[in-house]
PDB file of N, CA and C in Angstrom:
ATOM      1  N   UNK A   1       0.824  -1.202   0.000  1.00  0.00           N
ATOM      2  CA  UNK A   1       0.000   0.000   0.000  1.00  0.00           C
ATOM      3  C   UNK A   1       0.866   1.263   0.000  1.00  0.00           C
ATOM      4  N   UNK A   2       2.398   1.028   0.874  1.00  0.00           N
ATOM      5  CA  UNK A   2       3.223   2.125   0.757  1.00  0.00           C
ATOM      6  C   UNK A   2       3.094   2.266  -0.642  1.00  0.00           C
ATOM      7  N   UNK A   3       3.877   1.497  -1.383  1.00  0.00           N
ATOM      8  CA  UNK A   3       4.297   1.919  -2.748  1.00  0.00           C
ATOM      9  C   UNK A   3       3.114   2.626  -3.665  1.00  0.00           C
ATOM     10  N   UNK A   4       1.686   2.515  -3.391  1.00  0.00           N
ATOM     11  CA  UNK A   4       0.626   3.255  -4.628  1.00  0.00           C
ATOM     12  C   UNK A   4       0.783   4.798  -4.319  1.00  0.00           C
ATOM     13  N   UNK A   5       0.673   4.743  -2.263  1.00  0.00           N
ATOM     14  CA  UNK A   5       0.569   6.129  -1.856  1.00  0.00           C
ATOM     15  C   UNK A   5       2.061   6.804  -2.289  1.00  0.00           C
ATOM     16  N   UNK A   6       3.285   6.446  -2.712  1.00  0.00           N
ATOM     17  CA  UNK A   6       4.060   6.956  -2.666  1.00  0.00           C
ATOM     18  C   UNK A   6       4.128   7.218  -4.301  1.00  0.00           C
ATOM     19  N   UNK A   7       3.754   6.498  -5.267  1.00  0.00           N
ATOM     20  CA  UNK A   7       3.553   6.547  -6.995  1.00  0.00           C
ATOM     21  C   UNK A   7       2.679   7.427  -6.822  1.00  0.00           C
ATOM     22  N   UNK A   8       1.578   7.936  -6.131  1.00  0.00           N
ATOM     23  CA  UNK A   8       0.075   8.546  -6.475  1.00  0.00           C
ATOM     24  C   UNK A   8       1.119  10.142  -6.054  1.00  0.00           C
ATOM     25  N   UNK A   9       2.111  10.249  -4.975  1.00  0.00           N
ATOM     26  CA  UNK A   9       2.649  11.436  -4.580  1.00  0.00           C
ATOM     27  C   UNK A   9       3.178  11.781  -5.912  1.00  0.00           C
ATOM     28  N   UNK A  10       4.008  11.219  -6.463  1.00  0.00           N
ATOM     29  CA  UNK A  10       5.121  11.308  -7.254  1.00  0.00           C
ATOM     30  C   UNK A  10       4.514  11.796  -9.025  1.00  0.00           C
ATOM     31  N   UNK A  11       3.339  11.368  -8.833  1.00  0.00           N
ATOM     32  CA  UNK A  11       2.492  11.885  -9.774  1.00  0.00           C
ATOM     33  C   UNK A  11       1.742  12.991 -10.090  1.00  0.00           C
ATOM     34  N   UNK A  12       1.187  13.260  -8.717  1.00  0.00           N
ATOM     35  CA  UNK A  12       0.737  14.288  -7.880  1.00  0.00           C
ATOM     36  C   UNK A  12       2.021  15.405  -8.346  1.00  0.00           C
ATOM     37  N   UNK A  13       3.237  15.206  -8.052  1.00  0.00           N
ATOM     38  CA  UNK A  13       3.932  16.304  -8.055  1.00  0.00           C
ATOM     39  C   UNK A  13       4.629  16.797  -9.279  1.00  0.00           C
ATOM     40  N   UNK A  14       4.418  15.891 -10.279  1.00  0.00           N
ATOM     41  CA  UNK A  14       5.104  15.649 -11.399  1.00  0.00           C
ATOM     42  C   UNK A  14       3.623  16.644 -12.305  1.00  0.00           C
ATOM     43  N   UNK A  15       2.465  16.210 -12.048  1.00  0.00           N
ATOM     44  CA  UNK A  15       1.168  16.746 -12.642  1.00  0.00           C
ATOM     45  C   UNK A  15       1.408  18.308 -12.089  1.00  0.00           C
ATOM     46  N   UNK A  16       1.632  18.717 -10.866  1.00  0.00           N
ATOM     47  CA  UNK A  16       1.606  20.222 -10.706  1.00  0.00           C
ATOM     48  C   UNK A  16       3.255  20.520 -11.268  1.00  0.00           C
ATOM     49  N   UNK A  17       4.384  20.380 -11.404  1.00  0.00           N
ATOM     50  CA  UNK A  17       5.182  20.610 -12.063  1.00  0.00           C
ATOM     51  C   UNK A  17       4.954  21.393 -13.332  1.00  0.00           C
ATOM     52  N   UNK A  18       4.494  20.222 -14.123  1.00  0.00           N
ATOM     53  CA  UNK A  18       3.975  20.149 -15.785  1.00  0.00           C
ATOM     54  C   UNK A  18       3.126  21.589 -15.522  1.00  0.00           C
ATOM     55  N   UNK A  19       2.063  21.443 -15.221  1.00  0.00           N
ATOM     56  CA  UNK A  19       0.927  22.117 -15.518  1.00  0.00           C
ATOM     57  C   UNK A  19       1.345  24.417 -15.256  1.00  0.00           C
ATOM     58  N   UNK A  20       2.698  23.793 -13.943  1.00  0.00           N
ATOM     59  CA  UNK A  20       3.339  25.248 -13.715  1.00  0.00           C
ATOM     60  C   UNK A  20       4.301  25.641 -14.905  1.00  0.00           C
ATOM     61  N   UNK A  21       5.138  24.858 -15.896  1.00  0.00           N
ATOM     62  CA  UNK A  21       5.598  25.123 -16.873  1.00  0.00           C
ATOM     63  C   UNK A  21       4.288  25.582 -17.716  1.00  0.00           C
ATOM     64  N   UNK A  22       4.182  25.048 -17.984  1.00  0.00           N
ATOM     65  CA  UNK A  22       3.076  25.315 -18.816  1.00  0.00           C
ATOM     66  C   UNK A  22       2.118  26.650 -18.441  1.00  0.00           C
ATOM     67  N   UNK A  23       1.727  26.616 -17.688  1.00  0.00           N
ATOM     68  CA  UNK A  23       1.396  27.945 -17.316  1.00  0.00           C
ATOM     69  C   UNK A  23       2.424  29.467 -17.469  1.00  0.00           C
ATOM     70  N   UNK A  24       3.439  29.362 -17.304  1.00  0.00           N
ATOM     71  CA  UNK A  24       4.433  30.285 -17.149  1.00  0.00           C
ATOM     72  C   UNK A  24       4.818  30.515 -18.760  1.00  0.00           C
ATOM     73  N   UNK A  25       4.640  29.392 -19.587  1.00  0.00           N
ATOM     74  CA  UNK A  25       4.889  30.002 -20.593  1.00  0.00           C
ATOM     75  C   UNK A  25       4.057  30.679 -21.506  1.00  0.00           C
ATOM     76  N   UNK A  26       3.072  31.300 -20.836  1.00  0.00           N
ATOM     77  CA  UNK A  26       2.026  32.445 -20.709  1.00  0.00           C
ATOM     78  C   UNK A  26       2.860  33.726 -21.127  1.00  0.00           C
ATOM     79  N   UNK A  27       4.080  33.490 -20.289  1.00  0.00           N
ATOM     80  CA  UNK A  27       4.949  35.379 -20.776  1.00  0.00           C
ATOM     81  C   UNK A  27       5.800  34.924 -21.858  1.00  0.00           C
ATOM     82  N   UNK A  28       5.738  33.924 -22.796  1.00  0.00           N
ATOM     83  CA  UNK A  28       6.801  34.227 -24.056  1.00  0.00           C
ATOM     84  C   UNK A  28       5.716  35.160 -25.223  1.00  0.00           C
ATOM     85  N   UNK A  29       4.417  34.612 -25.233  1.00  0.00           N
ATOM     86  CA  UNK A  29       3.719  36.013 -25.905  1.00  0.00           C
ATOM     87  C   UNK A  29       4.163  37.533 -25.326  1.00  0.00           C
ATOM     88  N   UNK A  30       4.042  37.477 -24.756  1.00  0.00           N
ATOM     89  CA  UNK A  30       4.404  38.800 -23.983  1.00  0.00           C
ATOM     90  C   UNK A  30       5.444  39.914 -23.800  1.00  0.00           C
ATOM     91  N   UNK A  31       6.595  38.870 -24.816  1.00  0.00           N
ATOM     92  CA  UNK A  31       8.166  39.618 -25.306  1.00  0.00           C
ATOM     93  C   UNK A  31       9.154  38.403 -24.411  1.00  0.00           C
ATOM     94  N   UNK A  32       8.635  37.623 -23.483  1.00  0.00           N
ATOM     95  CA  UNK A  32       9.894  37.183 -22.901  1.00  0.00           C
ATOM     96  C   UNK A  32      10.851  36.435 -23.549  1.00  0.00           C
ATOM     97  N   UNK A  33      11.947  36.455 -23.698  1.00  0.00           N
ATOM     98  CA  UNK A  33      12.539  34.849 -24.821  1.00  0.00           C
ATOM     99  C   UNK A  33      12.787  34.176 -24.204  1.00  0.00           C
ATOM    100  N   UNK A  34      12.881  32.467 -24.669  1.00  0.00           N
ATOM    101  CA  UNK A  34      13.371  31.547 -23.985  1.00  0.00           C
ATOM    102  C   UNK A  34      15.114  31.638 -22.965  1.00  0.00           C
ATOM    103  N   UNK A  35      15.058  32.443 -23.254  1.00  0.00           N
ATOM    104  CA  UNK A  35      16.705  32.456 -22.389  1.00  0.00           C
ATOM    105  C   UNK A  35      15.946  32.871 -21.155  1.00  0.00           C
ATOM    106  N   UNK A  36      15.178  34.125 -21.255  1.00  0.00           N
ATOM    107  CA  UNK A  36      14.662  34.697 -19.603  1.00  0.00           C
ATOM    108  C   UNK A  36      13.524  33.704 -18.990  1.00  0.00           C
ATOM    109  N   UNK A  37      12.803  33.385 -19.916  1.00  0.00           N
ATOM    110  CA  UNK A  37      11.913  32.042 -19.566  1.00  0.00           C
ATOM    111  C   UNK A  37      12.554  31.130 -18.754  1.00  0.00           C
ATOM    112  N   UNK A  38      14.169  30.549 -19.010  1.00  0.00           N
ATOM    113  CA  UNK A  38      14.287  29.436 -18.317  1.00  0.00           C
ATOM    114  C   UNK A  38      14.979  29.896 -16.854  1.00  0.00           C
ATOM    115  N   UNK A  39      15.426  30.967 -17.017  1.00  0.00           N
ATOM    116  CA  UNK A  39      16.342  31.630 -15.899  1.00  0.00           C
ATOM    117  C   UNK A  39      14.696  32.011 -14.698  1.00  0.00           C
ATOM    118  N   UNK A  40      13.951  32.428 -15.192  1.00  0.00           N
ATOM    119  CA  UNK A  40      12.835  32.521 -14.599  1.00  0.00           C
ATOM    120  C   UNK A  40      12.304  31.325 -13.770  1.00  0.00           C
ATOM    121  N   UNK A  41      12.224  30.366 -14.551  1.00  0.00           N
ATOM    122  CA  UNK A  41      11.707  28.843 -14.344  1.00  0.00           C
ATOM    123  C   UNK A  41      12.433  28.058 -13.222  1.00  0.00           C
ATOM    124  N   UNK A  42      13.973  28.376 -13.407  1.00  0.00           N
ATOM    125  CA  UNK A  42      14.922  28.090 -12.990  1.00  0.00           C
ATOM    126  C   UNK A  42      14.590  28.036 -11.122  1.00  0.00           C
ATOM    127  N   UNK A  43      14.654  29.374 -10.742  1.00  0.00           N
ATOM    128  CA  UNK A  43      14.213  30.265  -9.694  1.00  0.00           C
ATOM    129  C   UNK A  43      13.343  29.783  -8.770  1.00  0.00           C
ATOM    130  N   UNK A  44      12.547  29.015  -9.930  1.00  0.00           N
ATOM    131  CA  UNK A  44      10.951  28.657  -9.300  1.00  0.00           C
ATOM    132  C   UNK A  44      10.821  27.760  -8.741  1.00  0.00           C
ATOM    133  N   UNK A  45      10.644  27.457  -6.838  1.00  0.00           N
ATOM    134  CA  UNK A  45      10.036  25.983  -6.914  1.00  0.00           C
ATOM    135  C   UNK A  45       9.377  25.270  -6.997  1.00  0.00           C
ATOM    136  N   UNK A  46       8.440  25.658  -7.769  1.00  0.00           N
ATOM    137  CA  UNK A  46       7.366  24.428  -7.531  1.00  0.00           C
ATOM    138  C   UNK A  46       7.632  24.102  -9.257  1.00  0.00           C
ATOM    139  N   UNK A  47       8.876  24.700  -9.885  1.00  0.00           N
ATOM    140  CA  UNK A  47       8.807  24.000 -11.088  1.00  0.00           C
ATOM    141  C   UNK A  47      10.030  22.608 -10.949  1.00  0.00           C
ATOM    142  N   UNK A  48      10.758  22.856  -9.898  1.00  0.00           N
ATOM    143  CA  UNK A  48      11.288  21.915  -9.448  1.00  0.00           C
ATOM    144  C   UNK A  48      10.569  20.461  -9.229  1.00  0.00           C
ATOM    145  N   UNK A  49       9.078  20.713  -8.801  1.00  0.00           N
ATOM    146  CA  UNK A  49       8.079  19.468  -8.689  1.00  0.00           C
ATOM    147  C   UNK A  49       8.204  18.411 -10.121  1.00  0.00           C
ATOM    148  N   UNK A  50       8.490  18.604 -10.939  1.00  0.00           N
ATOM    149  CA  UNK A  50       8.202  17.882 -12.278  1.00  0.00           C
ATOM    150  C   UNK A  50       9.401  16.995 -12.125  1.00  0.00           C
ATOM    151  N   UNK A  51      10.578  16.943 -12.592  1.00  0.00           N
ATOM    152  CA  UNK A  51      11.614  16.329 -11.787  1.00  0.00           C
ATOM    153  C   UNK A  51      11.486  14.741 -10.692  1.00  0.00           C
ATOM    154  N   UNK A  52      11.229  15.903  -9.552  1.00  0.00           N
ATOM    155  CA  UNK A  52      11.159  14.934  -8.526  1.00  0.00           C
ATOM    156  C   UNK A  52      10.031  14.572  -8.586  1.00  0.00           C
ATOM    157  N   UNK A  53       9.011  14.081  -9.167  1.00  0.00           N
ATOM    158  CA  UNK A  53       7.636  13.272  -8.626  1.00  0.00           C
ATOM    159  C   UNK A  53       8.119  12.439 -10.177  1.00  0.00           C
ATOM    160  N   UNK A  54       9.188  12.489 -11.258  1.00  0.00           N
ATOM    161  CA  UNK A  54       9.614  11.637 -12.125  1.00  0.00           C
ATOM    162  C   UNK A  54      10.660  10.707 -11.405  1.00  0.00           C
ATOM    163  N   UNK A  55      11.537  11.158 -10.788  1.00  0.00           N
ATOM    164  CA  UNK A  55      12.023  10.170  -9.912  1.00  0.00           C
ATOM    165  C   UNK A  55      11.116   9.414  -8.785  1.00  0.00           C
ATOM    166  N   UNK A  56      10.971   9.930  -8.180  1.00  0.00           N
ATOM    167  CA  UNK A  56       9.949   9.297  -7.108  1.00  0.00           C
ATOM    168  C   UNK A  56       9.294   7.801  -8.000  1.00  0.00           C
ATOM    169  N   UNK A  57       8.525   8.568  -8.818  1.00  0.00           N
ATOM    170  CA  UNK A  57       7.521   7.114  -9.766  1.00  0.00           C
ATOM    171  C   UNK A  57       8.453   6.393 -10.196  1.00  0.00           C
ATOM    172  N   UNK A  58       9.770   6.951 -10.690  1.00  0.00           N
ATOM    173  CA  UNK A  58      10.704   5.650 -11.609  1.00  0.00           C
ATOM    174  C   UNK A  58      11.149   5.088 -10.280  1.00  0.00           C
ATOM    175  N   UNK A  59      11.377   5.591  -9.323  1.00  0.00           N
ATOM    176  CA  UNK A  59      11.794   4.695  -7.951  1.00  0.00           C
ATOM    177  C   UNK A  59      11.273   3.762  -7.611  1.00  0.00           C
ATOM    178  N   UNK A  60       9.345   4.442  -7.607  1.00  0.00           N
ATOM    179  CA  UNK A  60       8.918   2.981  -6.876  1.00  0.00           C
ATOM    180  C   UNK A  60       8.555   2.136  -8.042  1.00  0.00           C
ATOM    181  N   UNK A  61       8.281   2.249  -9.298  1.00  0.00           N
ATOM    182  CA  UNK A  61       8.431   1.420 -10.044  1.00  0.00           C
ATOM    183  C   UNK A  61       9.491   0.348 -10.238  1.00  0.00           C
ATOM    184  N   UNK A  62      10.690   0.528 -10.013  1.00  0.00           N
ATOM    185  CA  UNK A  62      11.901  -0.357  -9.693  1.00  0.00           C
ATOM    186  C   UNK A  62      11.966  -0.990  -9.187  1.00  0.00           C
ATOM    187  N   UNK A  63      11.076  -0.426  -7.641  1.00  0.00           N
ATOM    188  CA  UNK A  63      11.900  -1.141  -6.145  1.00  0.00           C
ATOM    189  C   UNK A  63      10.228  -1.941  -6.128  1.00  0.00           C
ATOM    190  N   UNK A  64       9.053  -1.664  -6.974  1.00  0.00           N
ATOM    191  CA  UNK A  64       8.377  -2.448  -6.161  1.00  0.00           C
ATOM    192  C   UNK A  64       8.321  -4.055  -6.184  1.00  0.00           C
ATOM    193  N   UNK A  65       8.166  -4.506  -5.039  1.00  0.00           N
ATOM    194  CA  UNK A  65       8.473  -6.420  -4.922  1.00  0.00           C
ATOM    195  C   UNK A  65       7.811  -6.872  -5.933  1.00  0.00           C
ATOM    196  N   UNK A  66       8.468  -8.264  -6.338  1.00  0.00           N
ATOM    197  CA  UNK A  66       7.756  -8.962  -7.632  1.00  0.00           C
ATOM    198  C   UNK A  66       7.292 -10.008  -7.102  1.00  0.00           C
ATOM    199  N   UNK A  67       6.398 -10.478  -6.701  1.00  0.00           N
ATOM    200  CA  UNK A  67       5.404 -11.451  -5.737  1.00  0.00           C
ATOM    201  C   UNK A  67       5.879 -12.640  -6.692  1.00  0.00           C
ATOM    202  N   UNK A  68       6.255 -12.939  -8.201  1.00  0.00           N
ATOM    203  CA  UNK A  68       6.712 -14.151  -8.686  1.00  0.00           C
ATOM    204  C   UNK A  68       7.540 -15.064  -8.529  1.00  0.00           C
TER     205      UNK A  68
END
């Protein structure tokens, strides 16, 4: 049961990650270029979330026991 609640986190954080890139690139209409975009992004943590909720899931996908 650890391992779903800990895949469902890792997803969870990986889904608000995504969805904050994505949102932010709202200011390249706006004049920003991708150079200030990423230095921006960079900065940010909750864009850090995308990342780590991709590790997290490839983790417990690895480690979870194989009952065979």
């Amino acid at each position: 049961m650890g391992y779903i609640f800990l895949f469902l986190i890792g997803f969870g954080l990986a889904v608000t990650g995504g969805v904050t890139l994505i949102s932010y690139m709202n200011f390249l209409p706006a004049g920003v270029s991708w150079a200030e975009y990423f230095i921006f992004v960079s900065g940010r943590m909750e864009c850090y979330f995308l990342p780590i909720g991709f590790l997290l899931m490839t983790f417990v996908i690895y480690t979870y026991p194989n009952k065979s």
